[in-house]
C-alpha atoms as a PDB file:
ATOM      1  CA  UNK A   1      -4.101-176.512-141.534  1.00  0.00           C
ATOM      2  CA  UNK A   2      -4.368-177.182-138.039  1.00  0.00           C
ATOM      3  CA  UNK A   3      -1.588-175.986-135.267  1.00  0.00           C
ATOM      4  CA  UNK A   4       0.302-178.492-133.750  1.00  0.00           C
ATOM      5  CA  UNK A   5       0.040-177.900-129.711  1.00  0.00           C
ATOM      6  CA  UNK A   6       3.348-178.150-127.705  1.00  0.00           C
ATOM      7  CA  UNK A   7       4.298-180.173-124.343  1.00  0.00           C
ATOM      8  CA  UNK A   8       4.347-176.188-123.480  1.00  0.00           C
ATOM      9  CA  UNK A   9       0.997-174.790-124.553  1.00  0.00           C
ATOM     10  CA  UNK A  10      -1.976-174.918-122.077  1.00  0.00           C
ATOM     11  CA  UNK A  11      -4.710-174.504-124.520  1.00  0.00           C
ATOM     12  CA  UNK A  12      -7.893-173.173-124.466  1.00  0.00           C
ATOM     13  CA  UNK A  13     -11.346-175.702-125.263  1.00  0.00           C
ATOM     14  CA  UNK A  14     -14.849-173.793-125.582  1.00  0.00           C
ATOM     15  CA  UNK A  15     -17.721-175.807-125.731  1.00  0.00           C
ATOM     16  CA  UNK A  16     -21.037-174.896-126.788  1.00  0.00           C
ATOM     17  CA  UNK A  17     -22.790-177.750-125.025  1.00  0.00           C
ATOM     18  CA  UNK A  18     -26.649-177.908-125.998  1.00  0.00           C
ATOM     19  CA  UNK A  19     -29.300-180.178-125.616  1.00  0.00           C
ATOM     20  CA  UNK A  20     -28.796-181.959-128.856  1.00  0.00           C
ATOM     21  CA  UNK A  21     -25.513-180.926-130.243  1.00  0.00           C
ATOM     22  CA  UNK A  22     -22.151-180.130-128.823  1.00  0.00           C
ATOM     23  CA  UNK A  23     -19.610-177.996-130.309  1.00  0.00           C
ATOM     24  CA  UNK A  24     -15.995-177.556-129.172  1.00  0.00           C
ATOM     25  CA  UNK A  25     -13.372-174.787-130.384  1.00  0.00           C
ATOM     26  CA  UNK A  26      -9.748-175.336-129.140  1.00  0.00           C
ATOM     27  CA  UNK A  27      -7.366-172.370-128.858  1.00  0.00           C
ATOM     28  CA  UNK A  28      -3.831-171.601-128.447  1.00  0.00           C
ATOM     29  CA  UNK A  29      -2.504-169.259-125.558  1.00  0.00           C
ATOM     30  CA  UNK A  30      -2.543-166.439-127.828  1.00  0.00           C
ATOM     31  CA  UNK A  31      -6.023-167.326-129.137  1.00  0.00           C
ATOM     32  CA  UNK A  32      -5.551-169.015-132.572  1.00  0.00           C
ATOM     33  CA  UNK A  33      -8.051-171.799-133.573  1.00  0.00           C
ATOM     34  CA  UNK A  34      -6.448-174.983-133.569  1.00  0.00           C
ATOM     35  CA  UNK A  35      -9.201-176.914-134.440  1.00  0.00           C
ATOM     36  CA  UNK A  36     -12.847-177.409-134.483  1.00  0.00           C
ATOM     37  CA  UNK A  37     -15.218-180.216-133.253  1.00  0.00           C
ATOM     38  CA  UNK A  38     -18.783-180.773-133.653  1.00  0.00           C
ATOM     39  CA  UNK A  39     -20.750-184.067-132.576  1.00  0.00           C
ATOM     40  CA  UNK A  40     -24.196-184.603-131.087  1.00  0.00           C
ATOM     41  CA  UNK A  41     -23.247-185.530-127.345  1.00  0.00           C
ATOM     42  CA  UNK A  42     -25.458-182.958-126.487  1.00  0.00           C
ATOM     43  CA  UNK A  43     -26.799-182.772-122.500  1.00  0.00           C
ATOM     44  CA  UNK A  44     -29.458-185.540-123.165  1.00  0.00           C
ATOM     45  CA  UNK A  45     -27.410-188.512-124.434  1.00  0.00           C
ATOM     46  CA  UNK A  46     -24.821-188.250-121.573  1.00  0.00           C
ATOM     47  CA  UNK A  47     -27.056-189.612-119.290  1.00  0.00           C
ATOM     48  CA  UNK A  48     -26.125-187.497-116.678  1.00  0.00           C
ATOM     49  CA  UNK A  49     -22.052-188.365-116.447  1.00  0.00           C
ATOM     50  CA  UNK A  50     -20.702-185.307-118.192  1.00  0.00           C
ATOM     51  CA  UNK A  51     -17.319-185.742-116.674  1.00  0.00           C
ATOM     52  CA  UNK A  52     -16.812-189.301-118.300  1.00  0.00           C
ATOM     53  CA  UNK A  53     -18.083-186.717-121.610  1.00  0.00           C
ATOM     54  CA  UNK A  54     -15.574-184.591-121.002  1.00  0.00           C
ATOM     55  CA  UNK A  55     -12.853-187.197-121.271  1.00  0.00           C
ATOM     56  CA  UNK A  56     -13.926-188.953-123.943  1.00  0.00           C
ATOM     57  CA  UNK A  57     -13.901-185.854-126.167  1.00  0.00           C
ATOM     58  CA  UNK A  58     -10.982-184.753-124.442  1.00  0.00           C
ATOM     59  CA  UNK A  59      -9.299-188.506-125.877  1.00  0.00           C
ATOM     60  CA  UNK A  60     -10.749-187.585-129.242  1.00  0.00           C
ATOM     61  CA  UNK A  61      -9.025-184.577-129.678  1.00  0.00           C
ATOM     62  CA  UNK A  62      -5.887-185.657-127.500  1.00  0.00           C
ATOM     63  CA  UNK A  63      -5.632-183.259-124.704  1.00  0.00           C
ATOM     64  CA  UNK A  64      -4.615-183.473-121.169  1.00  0.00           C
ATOM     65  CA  UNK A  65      -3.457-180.576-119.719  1.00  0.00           C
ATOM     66  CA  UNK A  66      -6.381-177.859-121.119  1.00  0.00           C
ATOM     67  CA  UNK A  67      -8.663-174.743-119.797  1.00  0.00           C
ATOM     68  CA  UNK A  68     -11.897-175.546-120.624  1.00  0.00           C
ATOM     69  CA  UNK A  69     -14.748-172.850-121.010  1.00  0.00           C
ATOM     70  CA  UNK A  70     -18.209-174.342-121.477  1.00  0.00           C
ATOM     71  CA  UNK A  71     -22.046-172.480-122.321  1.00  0.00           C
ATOM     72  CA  UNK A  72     -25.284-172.737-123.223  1.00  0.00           C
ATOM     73  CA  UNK A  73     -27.310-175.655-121.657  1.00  0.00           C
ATOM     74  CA  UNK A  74     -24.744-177.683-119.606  1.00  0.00           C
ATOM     75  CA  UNK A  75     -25.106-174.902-117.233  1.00  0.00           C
ATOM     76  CA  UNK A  76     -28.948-175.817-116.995  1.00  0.00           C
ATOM     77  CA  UNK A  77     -30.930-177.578-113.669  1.00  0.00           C
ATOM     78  CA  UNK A  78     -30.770-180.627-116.442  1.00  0.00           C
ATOM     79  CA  UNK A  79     -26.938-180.022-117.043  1.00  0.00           C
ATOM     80  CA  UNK A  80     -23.730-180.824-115.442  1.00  0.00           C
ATOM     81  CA  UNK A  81     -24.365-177.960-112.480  1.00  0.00           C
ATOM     82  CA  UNK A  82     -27.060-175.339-112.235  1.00  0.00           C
ATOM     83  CA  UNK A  83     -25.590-171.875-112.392  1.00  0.00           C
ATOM     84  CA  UNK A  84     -27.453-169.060-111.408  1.00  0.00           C
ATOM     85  CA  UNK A  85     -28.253-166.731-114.202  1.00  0.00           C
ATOM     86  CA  UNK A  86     -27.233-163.017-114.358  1.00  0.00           C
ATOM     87  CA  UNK A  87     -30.051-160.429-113.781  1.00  0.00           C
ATOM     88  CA  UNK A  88     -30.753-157.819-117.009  1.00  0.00           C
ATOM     89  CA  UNK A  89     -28.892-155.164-116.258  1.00  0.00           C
ATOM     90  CA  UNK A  90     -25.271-156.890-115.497  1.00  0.00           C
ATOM     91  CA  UNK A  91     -23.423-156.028-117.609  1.00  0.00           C
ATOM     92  CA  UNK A  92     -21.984-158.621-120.517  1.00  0.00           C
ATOM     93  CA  UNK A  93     -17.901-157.790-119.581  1.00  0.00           C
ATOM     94  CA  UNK A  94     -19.259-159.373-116.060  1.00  0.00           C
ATOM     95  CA  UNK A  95     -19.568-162.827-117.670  1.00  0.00           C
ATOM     96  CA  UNK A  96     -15.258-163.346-117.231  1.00  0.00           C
ATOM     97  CA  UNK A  97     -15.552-163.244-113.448  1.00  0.00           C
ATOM     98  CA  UNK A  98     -18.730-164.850-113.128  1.00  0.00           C
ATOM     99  CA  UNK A  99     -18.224-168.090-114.276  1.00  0.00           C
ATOM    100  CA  UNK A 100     -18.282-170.695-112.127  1.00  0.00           C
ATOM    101  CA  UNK A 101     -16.113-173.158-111.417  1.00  0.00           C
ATOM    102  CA  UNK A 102     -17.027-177.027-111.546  1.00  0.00           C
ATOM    103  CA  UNK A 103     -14.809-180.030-110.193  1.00  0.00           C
ATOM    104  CA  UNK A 104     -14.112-182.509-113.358  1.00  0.00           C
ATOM    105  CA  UNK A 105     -12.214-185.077-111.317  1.00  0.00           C
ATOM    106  CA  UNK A 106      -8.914-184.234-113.057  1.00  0.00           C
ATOM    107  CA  UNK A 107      -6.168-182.518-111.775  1.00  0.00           C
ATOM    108  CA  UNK A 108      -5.011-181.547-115.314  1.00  0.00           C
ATOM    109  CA  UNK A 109      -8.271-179.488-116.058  1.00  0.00           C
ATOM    110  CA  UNK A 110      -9.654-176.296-115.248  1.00  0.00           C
ATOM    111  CA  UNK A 111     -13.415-176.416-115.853  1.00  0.00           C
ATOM    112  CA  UNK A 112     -15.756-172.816-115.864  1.00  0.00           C
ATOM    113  CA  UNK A 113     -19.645-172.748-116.706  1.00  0.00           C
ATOM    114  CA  UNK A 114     -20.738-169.200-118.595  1.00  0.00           C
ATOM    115  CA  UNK A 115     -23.967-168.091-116.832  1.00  0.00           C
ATOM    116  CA  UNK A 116     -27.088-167.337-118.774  1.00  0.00           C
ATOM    117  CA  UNK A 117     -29.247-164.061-118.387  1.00  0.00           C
ATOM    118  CA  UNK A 118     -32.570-163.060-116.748  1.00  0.00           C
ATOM    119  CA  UNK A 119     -35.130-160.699-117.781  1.00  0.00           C
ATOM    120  CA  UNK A 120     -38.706-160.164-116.618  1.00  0.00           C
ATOM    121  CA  UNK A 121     -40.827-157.771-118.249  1.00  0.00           C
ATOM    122  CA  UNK A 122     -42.927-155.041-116.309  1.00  0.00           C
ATOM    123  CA  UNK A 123     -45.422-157.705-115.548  1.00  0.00           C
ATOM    124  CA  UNK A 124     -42.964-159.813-114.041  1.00  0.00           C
ATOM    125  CA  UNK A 125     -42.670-162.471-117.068  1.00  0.00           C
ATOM    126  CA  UNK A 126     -39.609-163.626-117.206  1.00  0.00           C
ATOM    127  CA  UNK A 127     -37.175-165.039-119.832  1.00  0.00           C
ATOM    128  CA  UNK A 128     -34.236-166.210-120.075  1.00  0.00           C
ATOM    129  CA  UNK A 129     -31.348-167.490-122.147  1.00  0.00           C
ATOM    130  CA  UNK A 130     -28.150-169.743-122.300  1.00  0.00           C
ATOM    131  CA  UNK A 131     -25.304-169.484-124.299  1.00  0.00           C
ATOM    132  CA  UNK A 132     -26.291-166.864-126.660  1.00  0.00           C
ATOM    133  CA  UNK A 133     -24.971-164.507-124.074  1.00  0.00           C
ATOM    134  CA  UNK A 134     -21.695-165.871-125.312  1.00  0.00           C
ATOM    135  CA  UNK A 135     -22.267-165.064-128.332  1.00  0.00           C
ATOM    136  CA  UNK A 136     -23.674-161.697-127.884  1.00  0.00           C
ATOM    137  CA  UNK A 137     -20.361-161.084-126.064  1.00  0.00           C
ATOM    138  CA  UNK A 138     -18.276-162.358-128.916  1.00  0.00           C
ATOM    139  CA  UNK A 139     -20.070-160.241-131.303  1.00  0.00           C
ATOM    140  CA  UNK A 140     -19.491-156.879-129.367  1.00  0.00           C
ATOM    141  CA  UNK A 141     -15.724-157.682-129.216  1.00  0.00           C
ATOM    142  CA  UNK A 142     -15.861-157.744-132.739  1.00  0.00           C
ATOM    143  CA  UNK A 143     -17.079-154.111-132.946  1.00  0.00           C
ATOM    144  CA  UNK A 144     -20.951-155.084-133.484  1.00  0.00           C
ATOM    145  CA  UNK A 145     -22.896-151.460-131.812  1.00  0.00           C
ATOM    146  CA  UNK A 146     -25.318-151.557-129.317  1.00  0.00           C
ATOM    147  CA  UNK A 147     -29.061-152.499-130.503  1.00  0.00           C
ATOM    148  CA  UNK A 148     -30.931-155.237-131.086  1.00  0.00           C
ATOM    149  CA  UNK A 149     -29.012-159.149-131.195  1.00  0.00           C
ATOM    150  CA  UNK A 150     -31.324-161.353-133.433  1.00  0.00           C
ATOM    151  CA  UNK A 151     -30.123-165.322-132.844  1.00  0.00           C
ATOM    152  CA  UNK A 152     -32.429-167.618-134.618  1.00  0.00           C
ATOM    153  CA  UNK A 153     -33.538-171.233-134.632  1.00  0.00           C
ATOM    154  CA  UNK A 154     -35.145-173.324-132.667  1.00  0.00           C
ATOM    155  CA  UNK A 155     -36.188-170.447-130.141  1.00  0.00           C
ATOM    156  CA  UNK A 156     -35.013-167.528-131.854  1.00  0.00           C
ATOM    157  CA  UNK A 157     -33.573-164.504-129.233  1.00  0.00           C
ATOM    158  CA  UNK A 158     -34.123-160.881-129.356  1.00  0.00           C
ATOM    159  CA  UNK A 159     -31.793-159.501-126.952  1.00  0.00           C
ATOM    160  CA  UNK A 160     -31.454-155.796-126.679  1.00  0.00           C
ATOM    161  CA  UNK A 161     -27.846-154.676-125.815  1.00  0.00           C
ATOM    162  CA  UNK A 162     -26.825-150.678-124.503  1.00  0.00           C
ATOM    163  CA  UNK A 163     -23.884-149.971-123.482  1.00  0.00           C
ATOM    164  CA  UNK A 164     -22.724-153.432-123.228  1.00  0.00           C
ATOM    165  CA  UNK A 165     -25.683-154.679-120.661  1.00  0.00           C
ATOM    166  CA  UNK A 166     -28.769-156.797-121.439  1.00  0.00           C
ATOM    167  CA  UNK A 167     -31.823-154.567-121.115  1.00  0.00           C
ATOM    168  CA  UNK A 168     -34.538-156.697-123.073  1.00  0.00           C
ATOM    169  CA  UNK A 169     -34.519-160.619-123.514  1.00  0.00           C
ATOM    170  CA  UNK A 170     -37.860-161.828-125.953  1.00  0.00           C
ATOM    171  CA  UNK A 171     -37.699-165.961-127.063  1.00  0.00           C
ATOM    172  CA  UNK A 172     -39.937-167.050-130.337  1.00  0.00           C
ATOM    173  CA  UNK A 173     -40.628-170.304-130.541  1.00  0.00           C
ATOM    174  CA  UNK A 174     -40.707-170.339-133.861  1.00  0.00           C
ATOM    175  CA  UNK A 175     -37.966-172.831-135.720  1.00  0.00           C
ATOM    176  CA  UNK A 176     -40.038-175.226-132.728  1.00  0.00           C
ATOM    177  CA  UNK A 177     -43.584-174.343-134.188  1.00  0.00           C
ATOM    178  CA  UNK A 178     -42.321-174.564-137.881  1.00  0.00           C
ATOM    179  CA  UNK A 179     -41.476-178.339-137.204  1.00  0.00           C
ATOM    180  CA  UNK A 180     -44.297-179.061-135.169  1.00  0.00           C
ATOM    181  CA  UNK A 181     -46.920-177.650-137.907  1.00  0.00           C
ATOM    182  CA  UNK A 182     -44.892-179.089-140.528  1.00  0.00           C
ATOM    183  CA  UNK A 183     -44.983-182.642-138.904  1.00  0.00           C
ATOM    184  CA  UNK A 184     -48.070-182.802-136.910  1.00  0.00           C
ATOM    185  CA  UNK A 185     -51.720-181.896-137.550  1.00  0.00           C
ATOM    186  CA  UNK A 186     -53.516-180.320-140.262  1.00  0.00           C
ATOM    187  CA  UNK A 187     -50.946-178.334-142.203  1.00  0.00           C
ATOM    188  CA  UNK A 188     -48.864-181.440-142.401  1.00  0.00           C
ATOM    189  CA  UNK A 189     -50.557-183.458-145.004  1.00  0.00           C
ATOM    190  CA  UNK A 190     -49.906-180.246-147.101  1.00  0.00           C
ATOM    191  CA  UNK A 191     -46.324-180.129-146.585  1.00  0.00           C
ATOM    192  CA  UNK A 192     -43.107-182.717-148.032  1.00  0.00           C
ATOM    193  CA  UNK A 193     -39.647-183.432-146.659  1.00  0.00           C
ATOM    194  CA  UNK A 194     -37.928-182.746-149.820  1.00  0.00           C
ATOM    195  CA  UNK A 195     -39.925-179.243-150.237  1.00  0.00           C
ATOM    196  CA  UNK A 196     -37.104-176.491-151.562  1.00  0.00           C
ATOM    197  CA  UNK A 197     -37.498-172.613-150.421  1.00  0.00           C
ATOM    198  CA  UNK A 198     -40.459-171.102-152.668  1.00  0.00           C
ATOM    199  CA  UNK A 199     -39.272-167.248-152.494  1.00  0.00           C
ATOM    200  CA  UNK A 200     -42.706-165.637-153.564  1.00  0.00           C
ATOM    201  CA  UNK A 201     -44.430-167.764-151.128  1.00  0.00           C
ATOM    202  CA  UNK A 202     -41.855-166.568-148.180  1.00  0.00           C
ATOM    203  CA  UNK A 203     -42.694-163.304-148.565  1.00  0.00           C
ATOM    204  CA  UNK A 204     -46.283-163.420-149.220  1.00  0.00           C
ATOM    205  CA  UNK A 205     -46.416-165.206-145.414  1.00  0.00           C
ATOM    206  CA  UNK A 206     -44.220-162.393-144.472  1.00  0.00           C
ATOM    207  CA  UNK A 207     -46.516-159.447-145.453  1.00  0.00           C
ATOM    208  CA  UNK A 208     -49.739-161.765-144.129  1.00  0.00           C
ATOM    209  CA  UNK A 209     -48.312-161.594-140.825  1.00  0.00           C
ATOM    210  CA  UNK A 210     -48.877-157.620-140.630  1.00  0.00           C
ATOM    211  CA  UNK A 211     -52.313-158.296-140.529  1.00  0.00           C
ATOM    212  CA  UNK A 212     -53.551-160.643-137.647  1.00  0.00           C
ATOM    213  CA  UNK A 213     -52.791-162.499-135.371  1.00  0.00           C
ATOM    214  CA  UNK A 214     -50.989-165.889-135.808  1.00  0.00           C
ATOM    215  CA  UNK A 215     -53.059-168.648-134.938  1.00  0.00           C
ATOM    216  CA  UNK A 216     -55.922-167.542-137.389  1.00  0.00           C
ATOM    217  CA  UNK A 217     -53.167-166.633-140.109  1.00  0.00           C
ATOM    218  CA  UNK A 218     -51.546-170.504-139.837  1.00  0.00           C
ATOM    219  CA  UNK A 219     -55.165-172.017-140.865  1.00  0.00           C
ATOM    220  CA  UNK A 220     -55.236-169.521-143.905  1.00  0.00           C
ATOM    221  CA  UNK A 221     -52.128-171.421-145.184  1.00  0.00           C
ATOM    222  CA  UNK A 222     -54.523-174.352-145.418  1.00  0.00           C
ATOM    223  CA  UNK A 223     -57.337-172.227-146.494  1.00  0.00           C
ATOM    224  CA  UNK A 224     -55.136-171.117-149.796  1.00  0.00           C
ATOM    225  CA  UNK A 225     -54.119-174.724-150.719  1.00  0.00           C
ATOM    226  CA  UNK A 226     -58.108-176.247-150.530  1.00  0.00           C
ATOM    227  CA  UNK A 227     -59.282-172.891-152.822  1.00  0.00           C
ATOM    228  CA  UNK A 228     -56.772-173.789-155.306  1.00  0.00           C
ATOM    229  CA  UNK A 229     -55.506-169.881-153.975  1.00  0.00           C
ATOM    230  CA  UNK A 230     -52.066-171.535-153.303  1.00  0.00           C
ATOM    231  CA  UNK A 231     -50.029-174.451-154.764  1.00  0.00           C
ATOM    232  CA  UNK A 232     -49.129-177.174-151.715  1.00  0.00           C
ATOM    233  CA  UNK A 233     -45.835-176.961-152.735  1.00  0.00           C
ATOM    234  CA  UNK A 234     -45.707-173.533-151.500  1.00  0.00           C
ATOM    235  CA  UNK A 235     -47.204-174.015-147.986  1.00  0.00           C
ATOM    236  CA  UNK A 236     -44.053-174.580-146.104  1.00  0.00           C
ATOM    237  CA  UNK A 237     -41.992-171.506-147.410  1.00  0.00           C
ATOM    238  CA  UNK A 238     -45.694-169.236-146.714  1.00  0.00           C
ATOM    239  CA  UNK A 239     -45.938-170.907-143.424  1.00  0.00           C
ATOM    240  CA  UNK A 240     -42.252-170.224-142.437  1.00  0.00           C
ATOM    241  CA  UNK A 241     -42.876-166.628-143.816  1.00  0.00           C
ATOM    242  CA  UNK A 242     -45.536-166.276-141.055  1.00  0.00           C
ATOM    243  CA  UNK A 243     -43.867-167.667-138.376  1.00  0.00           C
ATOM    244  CA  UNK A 244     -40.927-165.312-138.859  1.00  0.00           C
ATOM    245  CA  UNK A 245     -43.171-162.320-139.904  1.00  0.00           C
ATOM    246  CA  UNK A 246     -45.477-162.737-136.545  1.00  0.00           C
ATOM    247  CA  UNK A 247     -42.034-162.672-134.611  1.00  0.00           C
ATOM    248  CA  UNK A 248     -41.176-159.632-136.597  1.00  0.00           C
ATOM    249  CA  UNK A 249     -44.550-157.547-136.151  1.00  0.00           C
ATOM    250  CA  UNK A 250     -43.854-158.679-132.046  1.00  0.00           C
ATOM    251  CA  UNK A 251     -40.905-156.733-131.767  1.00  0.00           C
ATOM    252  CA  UNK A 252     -41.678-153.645-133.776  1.00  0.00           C
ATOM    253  CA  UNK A 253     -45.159-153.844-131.472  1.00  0.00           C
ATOM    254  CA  UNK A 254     -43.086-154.470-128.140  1.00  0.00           C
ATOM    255  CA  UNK A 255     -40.258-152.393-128.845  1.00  0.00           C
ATOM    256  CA  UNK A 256     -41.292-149.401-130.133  1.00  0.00           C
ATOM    257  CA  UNK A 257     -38.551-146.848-130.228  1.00  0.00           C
ATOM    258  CA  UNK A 258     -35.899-149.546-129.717  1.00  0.00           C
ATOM    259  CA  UNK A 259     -37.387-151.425-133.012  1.00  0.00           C
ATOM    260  CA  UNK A 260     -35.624-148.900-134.894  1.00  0.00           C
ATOM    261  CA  UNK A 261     -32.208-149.923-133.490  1.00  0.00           C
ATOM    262  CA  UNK A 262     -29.712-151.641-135.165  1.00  0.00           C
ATOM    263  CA  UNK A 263     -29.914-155.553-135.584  1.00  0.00           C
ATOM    264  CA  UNK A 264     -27.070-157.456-135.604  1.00  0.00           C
ATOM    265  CA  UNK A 265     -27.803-161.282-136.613  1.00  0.00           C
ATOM    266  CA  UNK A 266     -26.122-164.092-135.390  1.00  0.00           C
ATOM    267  CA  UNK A 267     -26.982-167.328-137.362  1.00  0.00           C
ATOM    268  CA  UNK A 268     -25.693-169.949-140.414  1.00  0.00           C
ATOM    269  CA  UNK A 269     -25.533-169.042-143.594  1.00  0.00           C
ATOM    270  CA  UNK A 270     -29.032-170.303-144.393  1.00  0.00           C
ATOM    271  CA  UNK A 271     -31.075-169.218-141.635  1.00  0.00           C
ATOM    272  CA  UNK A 272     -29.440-165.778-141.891  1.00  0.00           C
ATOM    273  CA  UNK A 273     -30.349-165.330-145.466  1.00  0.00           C
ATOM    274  CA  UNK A 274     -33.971-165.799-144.845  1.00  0.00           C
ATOM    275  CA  UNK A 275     -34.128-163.412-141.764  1.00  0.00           C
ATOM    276  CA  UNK A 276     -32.583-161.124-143.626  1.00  0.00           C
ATOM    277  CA  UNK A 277     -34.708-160.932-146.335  1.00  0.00           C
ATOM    278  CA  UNK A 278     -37.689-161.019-143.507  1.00  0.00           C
ATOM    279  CA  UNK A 279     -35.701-157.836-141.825  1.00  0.00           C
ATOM    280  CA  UNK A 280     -35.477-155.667-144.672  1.00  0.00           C
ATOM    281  CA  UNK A 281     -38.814-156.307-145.894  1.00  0.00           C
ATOM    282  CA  UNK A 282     -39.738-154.907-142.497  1.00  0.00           C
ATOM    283  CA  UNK A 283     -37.519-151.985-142.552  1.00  0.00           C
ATOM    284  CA  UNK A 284     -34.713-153.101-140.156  1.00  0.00           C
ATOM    285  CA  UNK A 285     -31.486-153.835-142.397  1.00  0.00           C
ATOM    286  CA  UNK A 286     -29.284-156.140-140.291  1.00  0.00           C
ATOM    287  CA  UNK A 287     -25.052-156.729-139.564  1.00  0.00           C
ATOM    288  CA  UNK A 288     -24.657-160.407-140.533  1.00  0.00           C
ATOM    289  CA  UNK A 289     -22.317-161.956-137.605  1.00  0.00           C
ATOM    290  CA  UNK A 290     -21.044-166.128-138.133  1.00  0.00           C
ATOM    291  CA  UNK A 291     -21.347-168.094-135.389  1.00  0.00           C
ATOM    292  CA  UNK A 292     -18.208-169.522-135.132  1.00  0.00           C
ATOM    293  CA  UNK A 293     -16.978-166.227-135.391  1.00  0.00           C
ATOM    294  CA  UNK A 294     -18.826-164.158-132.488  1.00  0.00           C
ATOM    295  CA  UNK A 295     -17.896-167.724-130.312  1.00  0.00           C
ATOM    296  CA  UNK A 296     -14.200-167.877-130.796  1.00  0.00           C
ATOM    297  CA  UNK A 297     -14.196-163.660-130.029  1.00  0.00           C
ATOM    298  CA  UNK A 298     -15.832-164.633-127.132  1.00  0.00           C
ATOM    299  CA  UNK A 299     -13.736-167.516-125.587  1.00  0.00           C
ATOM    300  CA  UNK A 300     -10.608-164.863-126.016  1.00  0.00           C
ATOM    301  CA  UNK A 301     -12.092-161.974-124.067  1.00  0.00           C
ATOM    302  CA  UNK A 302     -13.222-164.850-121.410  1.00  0.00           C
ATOM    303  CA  UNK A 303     -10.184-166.462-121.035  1.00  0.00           C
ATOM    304  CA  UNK A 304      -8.423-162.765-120.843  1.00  0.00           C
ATOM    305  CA  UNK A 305      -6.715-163.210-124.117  1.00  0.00           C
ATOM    306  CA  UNK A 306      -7.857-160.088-125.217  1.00  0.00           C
ATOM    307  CA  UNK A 307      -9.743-156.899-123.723  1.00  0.00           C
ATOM    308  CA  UNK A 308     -13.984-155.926-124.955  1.00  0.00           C
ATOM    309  CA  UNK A 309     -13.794-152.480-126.405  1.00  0.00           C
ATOM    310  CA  UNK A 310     -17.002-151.543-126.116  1.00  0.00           C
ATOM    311  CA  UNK A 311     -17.980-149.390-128.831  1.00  0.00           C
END
């Protein structure tokens, strides 16, 4: 049952502001969740006037006088302001004083933009994130230990935390390439909407993946329906079991001793239950972390509602 906020209160409104979806949490002064709000106002269908955004989900949820907190991709060259990400290194308590500060147009409203992170590899590669940082930060304040932070989905993060700084940043495209090769070329024809998980099949694409590489493994998936090897319903769950085993066999290849590290997972219900499987298979048994969770921990230690405790 939801709070009712006072003439008194100056609560707290984190948004998770992607490209496609916008999320909003709204907290009390003492950090309670009031209420939650999801819609898909995300960065590309506000045509560039994120202010006029602002208020209208502001009017939605009847707020004037509010702190707001916002991540991920509004902080992008295509969001509401650029801000500069935060090198590898910098530590994650940093992220409370380097927010910055944008002008909404409203006296009534403080508005702050979470940076993303940096990280370029020892060829000078970079990558980069934004918003899972929050996350990550949320996560730790809920006594997750240093290691590796899996976040999957559309580009799935590895992040590698030690003592509460960002050493390693590595981005899979792989929920992108599962819905490309499902959709588009010659896998497609193989593959239905309406297809349900096939467990076998998952995990026979998960222990293909240990051995080659992935673009000759994804025309095998074919290969096994045409030979009669492989029923087409099962394509899709093989297929996804490939794309998540390749990103596994990456990160045990890339991170060597680190690979053994603790992973803490950050993802819905569904998604999680299928990288989880994928982790223990390969031999890296994973804390389960709900994104809601980890987000609302976060907005608290931003806002200086409560102190990270790094453990």
């Amino acid at each position: 049952m939801s709070k009712p906020i006072t003439q008194q209160s100056a609560p707290l409104l984190g948004i998770d502001w992607g490209t496609t979806n916008r999320r909003a949490y709204l907290l009390d002064e003492q950090g309670e969740l009031l209420r939650r709000h999801d819609d898909e106002c995300g960065i590309l269908s506000v045509a560039g006037d994120f202010a006029k955004s602002l208020d209208g989900l502001l009017a939605e949820l009847k707020l004037d006088r509010v702190d707001v907190i916002m991540s991920g991709m509004v902080g992008s060259r295509n969001g509401w302001r650029e801000v500069p990400y935060l090198e590898a290194g910098q530590s994650l308590p940093r992220l409370s004083q380097a927010m910055h500060e944008i002008d909404a147009g409203r006296p009534d409203l403080r508005c702050r933009i979470v940076p993303g992170y940096r990280f370029s590899n020892a060829a000078g590669v970079p990558d980069v994130m934004r918003g899972e940082e929050t996350q990550v930060l949320g996560a730790l304040s809920l006594a997750a230990t240093d290691g590796w932070f899996l976040l999957p989905g559309t580009h799935s993060k590895w992040v590698l935390v030690q003592d509460g700084s960002i050493r390693d940043i590595i981005t899979f495209m792989t929920g992108e390439l599962f819905a490309l090769l499902k959709h588009h070329g010659t896998l497609a024809s193989l593959m239905k909407e309406d297809e349900s998980t096939v467990p076998a099949a998952f995990e026979a694409g998960l222990e293909a993946a240990r051995h080659g590489g992935f673009t000759h493994l994804a025309f095998t998936c074919r290969a096994l329906v045409v030979t009669g090897a492989m029923p087409a319903a099962h394509a899709s769950s093989y297929l996804s079991g490939l794309l998540i085993g390749a990103e596994m066999q990456e990160i045990r290849a890339r991170a060597g001793a680190a690979g053994r590290m603790p992973v803490q997972l950050i993802g819905s219900p569904a998604l999680a239950a299928r990288y989880v499987d994928a982790l223990e298979i390969f031999g890296m048994a994973p804390s389960v972390w709900q994104p809601d969770d980890v987000y609302v921990a976060a907005l608290r230690v931003l806002a200086g509602i409560t102190p990270l405790t790094l453990k």
